[in-house]
PDB file of N, CA and C in Angstrom:
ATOM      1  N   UNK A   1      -9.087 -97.895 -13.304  1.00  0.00           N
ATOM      2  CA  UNK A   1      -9.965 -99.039 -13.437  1.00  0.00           C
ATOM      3  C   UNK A   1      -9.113-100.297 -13.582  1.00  0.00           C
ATOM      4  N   UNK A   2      -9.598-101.662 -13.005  1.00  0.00           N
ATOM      5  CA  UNK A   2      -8.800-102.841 -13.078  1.00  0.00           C
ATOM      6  C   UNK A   2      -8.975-103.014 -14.371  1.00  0.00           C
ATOM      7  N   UNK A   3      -8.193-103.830 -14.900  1.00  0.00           N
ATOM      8  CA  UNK A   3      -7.721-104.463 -16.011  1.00  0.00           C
ATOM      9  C   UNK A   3      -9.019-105.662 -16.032  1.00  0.00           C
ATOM     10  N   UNK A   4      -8.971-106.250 -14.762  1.00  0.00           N
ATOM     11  CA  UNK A   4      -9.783-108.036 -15.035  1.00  0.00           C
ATOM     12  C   UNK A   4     -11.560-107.305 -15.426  1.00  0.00           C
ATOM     13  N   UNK A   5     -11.918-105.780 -15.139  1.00  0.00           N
ATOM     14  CA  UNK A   5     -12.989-105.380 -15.803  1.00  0.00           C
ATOM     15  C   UNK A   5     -13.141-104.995 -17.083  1.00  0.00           C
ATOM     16  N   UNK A   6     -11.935-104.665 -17.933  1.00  0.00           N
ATOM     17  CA  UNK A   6     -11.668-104.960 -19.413  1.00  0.00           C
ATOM     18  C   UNK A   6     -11.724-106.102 -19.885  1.00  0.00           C
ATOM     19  N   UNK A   7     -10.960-106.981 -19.729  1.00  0.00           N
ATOM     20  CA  UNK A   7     -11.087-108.321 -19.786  1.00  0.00           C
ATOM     21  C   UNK A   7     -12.278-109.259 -19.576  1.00  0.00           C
ATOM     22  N   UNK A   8     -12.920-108.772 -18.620  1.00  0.00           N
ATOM     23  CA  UNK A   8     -14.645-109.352 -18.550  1.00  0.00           C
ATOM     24  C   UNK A   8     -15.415-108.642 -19.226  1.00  0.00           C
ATOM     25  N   UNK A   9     -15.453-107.387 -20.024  1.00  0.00           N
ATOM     26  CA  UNK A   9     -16.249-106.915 -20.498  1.00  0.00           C
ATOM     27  C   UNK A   9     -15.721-107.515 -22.270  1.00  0.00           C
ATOM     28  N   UNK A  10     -14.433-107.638 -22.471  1.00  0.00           N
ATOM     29  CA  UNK A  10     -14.070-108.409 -23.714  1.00  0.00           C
ATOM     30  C   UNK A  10     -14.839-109.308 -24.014  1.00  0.00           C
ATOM     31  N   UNK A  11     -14.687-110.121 -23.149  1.00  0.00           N
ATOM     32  CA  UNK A  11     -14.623-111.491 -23.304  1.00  0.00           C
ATOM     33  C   UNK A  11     -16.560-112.049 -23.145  1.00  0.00           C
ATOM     34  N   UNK A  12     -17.494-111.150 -22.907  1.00  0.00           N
ATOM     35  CA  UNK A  12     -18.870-110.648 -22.701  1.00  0.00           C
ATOM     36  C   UNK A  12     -19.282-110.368 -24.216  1.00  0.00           C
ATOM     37  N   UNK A  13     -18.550-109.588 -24.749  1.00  0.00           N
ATOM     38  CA  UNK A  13     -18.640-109.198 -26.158  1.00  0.00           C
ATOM     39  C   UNK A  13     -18.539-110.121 -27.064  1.00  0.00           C
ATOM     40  N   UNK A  14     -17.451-111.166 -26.851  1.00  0.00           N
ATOM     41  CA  UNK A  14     -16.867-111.808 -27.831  1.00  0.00           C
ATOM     42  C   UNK A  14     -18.068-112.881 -27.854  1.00  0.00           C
ATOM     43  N   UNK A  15     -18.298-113.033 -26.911  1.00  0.00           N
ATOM     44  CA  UNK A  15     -19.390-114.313 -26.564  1.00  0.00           C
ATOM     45  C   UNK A  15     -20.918-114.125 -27.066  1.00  0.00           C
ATOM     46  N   UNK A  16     -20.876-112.507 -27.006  1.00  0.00           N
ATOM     47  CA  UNK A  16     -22.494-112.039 -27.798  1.00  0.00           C
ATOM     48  C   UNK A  16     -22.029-112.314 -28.979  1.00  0.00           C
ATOM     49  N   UNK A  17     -21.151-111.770 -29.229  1.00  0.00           N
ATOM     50  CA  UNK A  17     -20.631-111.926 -30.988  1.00  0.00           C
ATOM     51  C   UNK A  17     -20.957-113.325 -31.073  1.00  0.00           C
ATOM     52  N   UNK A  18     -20.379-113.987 -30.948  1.00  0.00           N
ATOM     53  CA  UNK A  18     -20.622-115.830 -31.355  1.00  0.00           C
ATOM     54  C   UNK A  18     -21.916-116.120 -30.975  1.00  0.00           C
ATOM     55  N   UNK A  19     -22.511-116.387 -30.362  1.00  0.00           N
ATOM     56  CA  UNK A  19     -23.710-116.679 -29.911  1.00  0.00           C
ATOM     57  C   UNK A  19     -24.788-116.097 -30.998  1.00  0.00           C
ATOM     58  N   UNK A  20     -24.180-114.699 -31.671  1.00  0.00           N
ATOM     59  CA  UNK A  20     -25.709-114.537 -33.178  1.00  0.00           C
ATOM     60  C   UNK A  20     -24.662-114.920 -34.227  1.00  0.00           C
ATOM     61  N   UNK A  21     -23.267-115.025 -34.602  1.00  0.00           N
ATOM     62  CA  UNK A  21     -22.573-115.416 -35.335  1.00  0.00           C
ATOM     63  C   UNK A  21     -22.445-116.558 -35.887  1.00  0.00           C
ATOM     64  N   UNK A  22     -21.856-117.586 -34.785  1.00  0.00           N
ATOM     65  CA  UNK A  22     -22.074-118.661 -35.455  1.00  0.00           C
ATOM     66  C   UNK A  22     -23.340-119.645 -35.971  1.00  0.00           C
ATOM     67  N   UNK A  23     -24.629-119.250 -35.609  1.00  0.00           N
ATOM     68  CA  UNK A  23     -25.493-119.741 -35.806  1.00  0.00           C
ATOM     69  C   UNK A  23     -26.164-119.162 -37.172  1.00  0.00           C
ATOM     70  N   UNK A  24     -26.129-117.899 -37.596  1.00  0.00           N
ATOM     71  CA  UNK A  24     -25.636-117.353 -38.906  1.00  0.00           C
ATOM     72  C   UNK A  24     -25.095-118.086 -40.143  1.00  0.00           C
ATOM     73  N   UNK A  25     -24.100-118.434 -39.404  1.00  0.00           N
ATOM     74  CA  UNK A  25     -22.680-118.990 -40.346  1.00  0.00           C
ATOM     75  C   UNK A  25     -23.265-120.390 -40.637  1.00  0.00           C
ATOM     76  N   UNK A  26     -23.498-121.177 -39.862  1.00  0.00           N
ATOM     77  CA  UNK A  26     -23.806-122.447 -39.793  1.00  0.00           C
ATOM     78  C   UNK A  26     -25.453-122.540 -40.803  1.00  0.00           C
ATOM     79  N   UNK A  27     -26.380-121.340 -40.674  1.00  0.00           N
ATOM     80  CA  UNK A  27     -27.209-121.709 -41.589  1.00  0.00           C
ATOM     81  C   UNK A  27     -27.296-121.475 -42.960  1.00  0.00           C
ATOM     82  N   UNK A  28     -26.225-120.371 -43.023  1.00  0.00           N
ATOM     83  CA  UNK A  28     -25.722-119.797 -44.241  1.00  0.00           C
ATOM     84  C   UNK A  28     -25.444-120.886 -44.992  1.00  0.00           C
ATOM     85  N   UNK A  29     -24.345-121.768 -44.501  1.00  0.00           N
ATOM     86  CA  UNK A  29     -23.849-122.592 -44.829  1.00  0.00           C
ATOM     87  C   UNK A  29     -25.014-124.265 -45.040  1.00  0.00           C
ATOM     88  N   UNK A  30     -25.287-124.430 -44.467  1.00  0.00           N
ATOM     89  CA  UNK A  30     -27.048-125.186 -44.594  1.00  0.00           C
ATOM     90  C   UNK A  30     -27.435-125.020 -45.649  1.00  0.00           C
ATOM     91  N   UNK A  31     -28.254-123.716 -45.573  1.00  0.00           N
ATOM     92  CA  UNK A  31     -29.147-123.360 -46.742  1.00  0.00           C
ATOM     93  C   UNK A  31     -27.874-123.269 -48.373  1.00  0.00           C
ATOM     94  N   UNK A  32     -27.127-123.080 -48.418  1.00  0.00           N
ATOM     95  CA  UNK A  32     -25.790-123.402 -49.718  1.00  0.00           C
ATOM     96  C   UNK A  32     -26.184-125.075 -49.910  1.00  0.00           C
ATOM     97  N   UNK A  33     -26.058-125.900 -49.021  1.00  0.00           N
ATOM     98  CA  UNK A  33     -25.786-127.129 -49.190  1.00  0.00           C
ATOM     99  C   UNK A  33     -27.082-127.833 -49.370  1.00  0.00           C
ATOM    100  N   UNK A  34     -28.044-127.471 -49.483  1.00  0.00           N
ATOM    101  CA  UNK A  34     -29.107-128.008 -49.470  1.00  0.00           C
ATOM    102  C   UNK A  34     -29.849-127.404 -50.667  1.00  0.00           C
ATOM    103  N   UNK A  35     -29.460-126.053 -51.233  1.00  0.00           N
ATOM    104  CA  UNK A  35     -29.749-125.542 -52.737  1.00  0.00           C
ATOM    105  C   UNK A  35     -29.037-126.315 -53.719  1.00  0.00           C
ATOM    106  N   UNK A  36     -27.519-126.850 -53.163  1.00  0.00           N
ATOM    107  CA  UNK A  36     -26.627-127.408 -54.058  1.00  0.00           C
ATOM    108  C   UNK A  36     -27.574-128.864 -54.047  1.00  0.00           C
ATOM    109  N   UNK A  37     -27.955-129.169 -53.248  1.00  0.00           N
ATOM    110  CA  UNK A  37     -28.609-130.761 -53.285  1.00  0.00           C
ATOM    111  C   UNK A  37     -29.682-130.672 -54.123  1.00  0.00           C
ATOM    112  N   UNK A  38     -30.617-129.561 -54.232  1.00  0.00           N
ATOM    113  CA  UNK A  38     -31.896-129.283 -54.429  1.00  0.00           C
ATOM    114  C   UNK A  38     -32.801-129.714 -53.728  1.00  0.00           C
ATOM    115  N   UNK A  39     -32.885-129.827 -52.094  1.00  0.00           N
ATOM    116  CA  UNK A  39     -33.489-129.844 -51.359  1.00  0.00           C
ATOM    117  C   UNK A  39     -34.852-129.476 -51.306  1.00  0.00           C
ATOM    118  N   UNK A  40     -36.179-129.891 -51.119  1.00  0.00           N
ATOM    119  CA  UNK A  40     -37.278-129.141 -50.793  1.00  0.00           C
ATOM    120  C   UNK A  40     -37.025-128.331 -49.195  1.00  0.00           C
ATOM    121  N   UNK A  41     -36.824-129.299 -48.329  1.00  0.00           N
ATOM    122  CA  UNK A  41     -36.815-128.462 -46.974  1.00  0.00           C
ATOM    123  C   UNK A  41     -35.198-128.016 -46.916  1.00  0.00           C
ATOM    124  N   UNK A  42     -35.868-126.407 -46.648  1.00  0.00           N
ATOM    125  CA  UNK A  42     -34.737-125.464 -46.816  1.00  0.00           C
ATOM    126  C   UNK A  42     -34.139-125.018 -45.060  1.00  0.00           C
ATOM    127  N   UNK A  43     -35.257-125.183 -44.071  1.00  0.00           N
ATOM    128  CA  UNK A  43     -34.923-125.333 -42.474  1.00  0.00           C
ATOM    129  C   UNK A  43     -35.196-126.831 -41.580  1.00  0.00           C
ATOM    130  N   UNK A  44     -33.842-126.737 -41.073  1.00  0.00           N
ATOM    131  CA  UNK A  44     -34.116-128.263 -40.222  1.00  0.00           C
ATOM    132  C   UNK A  44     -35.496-127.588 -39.017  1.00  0.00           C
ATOM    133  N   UNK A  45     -36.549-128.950 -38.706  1.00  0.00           N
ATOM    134  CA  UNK A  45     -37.196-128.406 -37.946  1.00  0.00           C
ATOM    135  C   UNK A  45     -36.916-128.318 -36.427  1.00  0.00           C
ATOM    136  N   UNK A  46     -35.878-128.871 -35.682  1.00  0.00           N
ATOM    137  CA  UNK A  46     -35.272-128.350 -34.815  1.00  0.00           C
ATOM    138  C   UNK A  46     -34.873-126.933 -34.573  1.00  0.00           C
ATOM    139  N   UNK A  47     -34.636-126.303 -35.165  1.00  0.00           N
ATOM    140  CA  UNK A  47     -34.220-124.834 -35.526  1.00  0.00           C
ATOM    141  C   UNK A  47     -35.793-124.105 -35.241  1.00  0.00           C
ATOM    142  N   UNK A  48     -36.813-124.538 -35.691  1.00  0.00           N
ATOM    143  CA  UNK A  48     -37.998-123.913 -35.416  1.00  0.00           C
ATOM    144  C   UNK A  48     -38.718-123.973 -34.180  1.00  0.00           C
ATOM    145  N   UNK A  49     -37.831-125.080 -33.004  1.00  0.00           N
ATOM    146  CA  UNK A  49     -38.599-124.903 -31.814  1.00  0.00           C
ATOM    147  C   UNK A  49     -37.283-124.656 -31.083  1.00  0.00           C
ATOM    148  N   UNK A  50     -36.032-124.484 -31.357  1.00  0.00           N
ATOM    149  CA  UNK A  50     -34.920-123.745 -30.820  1.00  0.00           C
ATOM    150  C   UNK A  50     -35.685-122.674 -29.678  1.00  0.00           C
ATOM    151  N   UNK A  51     -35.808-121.603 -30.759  1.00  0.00           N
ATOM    152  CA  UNK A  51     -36.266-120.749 -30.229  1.00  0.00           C
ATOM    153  C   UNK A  51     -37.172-120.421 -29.021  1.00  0.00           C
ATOM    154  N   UNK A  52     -38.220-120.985 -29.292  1.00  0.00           N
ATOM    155  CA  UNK A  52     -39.381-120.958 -28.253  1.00  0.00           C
ATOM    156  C   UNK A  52     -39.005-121.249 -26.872  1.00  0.00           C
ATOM    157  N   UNK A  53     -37.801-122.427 -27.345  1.00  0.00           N
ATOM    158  CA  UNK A  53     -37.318-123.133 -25.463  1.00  0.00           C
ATOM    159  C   UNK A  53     -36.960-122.172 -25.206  1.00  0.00           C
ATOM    160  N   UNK A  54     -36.061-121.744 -25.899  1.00  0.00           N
ATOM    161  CA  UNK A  54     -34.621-120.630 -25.056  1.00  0.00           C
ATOM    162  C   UNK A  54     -35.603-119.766 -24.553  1.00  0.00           C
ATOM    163  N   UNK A  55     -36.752-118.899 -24.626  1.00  0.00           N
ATOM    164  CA  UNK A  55     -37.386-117.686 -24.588  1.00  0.00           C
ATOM    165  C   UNK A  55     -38.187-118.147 -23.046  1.00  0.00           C
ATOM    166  N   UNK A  56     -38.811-119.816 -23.194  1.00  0.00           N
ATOM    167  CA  UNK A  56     -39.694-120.411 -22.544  1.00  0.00           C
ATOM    168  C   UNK A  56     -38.406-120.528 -21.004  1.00  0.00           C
ATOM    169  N   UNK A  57     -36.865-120.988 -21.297  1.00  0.00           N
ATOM    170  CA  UNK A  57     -36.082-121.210 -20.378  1.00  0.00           C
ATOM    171  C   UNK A  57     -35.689-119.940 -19.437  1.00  0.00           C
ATOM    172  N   UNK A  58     -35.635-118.664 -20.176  1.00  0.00           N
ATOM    173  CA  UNK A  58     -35.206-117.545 -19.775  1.00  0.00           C
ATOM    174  C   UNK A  58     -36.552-117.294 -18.646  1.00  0.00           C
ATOM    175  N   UNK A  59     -37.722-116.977 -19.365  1.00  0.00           N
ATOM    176  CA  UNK A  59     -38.959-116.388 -18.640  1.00  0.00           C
ATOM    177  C   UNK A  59     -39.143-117.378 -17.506  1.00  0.00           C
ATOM    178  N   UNK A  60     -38.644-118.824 -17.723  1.00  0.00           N
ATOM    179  CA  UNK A  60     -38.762-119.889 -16.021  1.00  0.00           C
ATOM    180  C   UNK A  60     -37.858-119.530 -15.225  1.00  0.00           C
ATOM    181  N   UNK A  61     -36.453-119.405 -15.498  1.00  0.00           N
ATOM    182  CA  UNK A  61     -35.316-118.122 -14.789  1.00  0.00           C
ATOM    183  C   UNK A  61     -35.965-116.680 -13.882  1.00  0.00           C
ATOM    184  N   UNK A  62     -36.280-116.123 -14.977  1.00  0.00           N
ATOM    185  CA  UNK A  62     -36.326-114.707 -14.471  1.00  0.00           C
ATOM    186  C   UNK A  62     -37.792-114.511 -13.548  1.00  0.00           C
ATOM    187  N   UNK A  63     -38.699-115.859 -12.908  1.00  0.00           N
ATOM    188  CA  UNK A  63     -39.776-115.513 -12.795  1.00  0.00           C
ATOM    189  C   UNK A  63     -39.128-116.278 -11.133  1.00  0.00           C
ATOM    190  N   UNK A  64     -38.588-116.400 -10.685  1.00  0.00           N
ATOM    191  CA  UNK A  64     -37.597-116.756  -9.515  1.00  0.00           C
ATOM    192  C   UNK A  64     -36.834-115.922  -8.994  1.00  0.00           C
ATOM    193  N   UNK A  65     -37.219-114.933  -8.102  1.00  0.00           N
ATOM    194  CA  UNK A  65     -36.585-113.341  -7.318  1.00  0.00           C
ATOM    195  C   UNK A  65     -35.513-113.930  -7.019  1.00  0.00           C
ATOM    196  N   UNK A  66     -34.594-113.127  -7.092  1.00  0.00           N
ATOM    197  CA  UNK A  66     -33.134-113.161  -6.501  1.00  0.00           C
ATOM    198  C   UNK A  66     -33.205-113.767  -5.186  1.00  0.00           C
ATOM    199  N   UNK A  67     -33.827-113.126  -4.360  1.00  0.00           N
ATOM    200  CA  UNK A  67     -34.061-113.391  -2.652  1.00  0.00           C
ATOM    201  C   UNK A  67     -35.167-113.782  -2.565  1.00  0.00           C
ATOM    202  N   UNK A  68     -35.292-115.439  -2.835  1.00  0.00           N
ATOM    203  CA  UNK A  68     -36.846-116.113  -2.368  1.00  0.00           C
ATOM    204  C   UNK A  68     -37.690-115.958  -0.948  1.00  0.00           C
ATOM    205  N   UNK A  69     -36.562-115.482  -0.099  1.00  0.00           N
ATOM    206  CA  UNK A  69     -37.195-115.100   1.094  1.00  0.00           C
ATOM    207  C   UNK A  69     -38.132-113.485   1.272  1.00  0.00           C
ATOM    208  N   UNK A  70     -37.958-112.822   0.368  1.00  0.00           N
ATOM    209  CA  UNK A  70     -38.456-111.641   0.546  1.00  0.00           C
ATOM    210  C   UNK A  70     -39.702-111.387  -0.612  1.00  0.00           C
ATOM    211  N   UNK A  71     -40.794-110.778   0.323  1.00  0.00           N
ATOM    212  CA  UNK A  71     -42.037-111.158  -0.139  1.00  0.00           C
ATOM    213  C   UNK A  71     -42.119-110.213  -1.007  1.00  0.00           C
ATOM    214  N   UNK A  72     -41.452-108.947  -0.923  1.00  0.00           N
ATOM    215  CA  UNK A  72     -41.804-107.610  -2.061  1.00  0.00           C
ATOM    216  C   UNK A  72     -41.326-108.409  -3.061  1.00  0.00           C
ATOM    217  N   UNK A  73     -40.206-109.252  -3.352  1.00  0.00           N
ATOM    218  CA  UNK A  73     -39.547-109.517  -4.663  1.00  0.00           C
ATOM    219  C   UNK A  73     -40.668-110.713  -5.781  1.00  0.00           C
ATOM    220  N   UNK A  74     -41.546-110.976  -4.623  1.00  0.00           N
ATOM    221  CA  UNK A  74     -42.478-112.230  -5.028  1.00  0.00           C
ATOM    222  C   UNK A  74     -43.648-111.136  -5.540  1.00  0.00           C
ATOM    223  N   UNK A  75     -43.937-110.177  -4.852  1.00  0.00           N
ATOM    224  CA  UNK A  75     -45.106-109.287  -5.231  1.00  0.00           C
ATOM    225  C   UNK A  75     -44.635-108.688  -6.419  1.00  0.00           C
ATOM    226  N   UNK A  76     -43.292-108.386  -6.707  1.00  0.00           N
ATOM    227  CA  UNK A  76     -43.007-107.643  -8.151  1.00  0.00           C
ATOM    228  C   UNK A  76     -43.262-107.943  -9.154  1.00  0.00           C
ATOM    229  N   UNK A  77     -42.857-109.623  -8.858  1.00  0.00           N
ATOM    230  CA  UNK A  77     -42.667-110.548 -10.089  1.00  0.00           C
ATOM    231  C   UNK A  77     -44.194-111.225 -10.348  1.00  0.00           C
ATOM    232  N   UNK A  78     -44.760-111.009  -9.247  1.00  0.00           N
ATOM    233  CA  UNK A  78     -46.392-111.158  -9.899  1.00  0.00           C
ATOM    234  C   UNK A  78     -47.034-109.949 -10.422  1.00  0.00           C
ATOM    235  N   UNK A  79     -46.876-109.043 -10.086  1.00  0.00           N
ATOM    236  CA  UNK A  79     -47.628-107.648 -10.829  1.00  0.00           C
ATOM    237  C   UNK A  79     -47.158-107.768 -12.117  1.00  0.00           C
ATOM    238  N   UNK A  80     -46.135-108.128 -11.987  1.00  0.00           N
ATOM    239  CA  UNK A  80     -45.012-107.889 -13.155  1.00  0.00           C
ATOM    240  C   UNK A  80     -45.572-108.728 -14.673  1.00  0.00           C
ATOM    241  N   UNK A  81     -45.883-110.149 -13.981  1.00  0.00           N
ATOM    242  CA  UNK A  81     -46.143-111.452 -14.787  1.00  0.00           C
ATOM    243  C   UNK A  81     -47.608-110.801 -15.373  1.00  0.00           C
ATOM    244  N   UNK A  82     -48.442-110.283 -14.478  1.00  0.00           N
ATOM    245  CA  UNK A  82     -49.668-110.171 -14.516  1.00  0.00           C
ATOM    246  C   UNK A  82     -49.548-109.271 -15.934  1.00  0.00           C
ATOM    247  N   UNK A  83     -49.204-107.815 -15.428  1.00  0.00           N
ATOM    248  CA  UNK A  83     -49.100-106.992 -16.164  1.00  0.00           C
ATOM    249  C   UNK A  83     -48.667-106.822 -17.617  1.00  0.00           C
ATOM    250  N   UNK A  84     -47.685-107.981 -17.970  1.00  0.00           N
ATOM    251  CA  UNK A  84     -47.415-108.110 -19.296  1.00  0.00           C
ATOM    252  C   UNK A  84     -48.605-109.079 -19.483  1.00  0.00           C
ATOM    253  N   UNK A  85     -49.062-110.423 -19.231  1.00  0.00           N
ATOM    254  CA  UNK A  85     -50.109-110.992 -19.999  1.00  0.00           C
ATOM    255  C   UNK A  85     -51.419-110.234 -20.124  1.00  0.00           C
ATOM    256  N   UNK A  86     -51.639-109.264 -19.185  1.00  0.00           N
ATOM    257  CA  UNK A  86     -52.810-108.585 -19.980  1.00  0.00           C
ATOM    258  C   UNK A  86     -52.436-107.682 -20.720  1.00  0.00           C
ATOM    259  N   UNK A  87     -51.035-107.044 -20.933  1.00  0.00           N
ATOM    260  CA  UNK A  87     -50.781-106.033 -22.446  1.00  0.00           C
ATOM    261  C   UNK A  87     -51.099-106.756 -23.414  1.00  0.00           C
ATOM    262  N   UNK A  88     -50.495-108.272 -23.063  1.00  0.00           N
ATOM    263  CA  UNK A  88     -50.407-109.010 -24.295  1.00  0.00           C
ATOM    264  C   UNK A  88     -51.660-109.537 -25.092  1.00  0.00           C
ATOM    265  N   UNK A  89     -52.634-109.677 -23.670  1.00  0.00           N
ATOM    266  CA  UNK A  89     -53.766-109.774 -24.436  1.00  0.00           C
ATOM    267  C   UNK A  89     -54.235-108.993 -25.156  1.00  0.00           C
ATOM    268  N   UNK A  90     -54.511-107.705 -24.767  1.00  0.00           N
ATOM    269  CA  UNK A  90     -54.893-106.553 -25.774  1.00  0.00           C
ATOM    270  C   UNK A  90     -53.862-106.204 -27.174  1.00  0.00           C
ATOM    271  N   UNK A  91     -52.959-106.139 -26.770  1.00  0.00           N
ATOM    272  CA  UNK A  91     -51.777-106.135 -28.208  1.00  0.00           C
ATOM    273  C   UNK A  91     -51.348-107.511 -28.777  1.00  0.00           C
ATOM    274  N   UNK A  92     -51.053-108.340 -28.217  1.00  0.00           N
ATOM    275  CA  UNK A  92     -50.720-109.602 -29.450  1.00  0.00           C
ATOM    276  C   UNK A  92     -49.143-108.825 -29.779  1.00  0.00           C
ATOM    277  N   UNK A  93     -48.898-108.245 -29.230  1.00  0.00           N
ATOM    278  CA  UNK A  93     -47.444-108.094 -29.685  1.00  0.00           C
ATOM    279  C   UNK A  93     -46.200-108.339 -28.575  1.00  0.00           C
ATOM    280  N   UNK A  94     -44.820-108.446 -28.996  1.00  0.00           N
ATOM    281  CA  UNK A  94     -44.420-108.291 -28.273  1.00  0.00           C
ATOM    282  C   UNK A  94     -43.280-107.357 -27.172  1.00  0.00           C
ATOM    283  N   UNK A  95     -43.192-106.289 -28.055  1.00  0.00           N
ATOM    284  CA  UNK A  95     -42.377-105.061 -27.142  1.00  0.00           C
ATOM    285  C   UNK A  95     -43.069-104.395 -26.123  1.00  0.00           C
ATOM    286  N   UNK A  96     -44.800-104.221 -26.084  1.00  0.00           N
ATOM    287  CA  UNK A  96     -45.592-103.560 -25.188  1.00  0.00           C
ATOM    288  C   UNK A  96     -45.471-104.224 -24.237  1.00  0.00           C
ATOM    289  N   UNK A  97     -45.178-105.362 -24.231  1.00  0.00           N
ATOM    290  CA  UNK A  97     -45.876-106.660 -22.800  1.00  0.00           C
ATOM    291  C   UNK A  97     -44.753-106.555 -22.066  1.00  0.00           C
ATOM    292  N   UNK A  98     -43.278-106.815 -23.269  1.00  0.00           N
ATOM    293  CA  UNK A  98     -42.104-107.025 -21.952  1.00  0.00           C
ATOM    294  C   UNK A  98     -41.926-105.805 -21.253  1.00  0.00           C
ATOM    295  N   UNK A  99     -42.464-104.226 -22.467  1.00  0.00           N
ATOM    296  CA  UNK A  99     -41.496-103.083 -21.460  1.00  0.00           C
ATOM    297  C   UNK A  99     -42.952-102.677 -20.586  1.00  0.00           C
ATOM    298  N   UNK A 100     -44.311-102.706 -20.835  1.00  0.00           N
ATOM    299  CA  UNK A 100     -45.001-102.482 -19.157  1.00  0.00           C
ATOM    300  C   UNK A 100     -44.681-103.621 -18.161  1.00  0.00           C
ATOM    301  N   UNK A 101     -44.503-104.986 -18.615  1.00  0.00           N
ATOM    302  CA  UNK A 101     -43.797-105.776 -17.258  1.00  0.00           C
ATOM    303  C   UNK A 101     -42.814-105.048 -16.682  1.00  0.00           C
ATOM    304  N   UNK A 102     -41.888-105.157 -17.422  1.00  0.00           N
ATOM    305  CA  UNK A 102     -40.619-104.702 -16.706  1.00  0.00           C
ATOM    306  C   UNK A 102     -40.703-103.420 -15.404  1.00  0.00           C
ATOM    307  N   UNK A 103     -41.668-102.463 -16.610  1.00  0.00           N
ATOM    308  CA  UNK A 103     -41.642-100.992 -15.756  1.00  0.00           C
ATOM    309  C   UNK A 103     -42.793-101.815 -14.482  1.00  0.00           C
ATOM    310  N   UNK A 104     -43.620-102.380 -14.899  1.00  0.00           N
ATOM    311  CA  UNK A 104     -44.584-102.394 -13.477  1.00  0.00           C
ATOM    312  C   UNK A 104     -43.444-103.192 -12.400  1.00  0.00           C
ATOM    313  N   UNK A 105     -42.869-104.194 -13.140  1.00  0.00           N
ATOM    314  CA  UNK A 105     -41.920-104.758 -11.748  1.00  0.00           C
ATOM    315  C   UNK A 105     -41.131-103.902 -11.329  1.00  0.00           C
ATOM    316  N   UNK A 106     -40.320-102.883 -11.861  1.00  0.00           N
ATOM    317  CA  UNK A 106     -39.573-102.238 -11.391  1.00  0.00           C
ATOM    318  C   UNK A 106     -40.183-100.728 -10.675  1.00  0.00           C
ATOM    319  N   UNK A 107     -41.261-100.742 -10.822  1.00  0.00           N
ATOM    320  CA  UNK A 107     -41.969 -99.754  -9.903  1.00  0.00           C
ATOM    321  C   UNK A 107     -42.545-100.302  -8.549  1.00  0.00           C
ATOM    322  N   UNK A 108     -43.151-101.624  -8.898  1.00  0.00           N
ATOM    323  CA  UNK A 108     -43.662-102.196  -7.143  1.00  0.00           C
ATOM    324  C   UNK A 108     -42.350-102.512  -6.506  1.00  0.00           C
ATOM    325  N   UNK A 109     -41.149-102.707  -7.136  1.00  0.00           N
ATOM    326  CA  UNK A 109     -39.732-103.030  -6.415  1.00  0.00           C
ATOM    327  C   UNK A 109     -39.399-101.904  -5.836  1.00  0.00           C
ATOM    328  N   UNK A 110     -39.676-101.132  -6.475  1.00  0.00           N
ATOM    329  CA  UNK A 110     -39.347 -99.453  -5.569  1.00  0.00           C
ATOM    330  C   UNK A 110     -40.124 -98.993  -4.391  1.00  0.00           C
ATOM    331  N   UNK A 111     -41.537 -99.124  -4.880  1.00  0.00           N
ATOM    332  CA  UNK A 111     -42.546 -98.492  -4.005  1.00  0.00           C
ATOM    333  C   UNK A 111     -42.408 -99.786  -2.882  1.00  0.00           C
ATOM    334  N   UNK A 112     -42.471-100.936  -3.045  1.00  0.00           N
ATOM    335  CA  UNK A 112     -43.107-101.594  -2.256  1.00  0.00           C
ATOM    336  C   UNK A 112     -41.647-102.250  -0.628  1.00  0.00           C
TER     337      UNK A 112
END
């Protein structure tokens, strides 16, 4: 096996590591400095719509087929879309919605 596939798989790791690490560290460190102050607000509210983008940025990504020219990849990703918002309607949760999306896209990608 090459070496530069060790090295990309390192360096993949190191980057998951930081990415839940330092944001950890940084609130750890927040919430210390803001007990030491006696702060009422214990989260900046930026931090509370963080989240939502990143989730909102990923799902505008991943809803764009690899190959815009090919119509099965457009039919996947609509069964697909479909199929999790009506789990979601019935469950309100969220592990049912992403893994029947996933499986329904990755079954009309096969069959179709």
């Amino acid at each position: 096996m090459d070496n530069s596939l060790w090295i990309t798989l390192i360096l993949c790791a190191v980057a998951t590591l930081m990415m839940r690490m330092l944001p950890l560290i940084w609130m750890q460190r927040h919430l210390a400095r803001r007990k030491a102050a006696q702060a009422v607000e214990d989260m900046p509210t930026w931090l509370s719509v963080f989240a939502p983008a990143m989730i909102a940025a990923m799902f505008g990504v991943s809803l764009i087929p690899s190959d815009p020219a090919a119509l099965d990849s457009w039919v996947a990703t609509a069964v697909g879309c479909i199929a999790t918002v009506v789990v979601w309607f019935f469950t309100r949760s969220l592990g049912w919605p992403v893994f029947i999306g996933v499986l329904s896209y990755g079954v009309v990608f096969v069959l179709v």
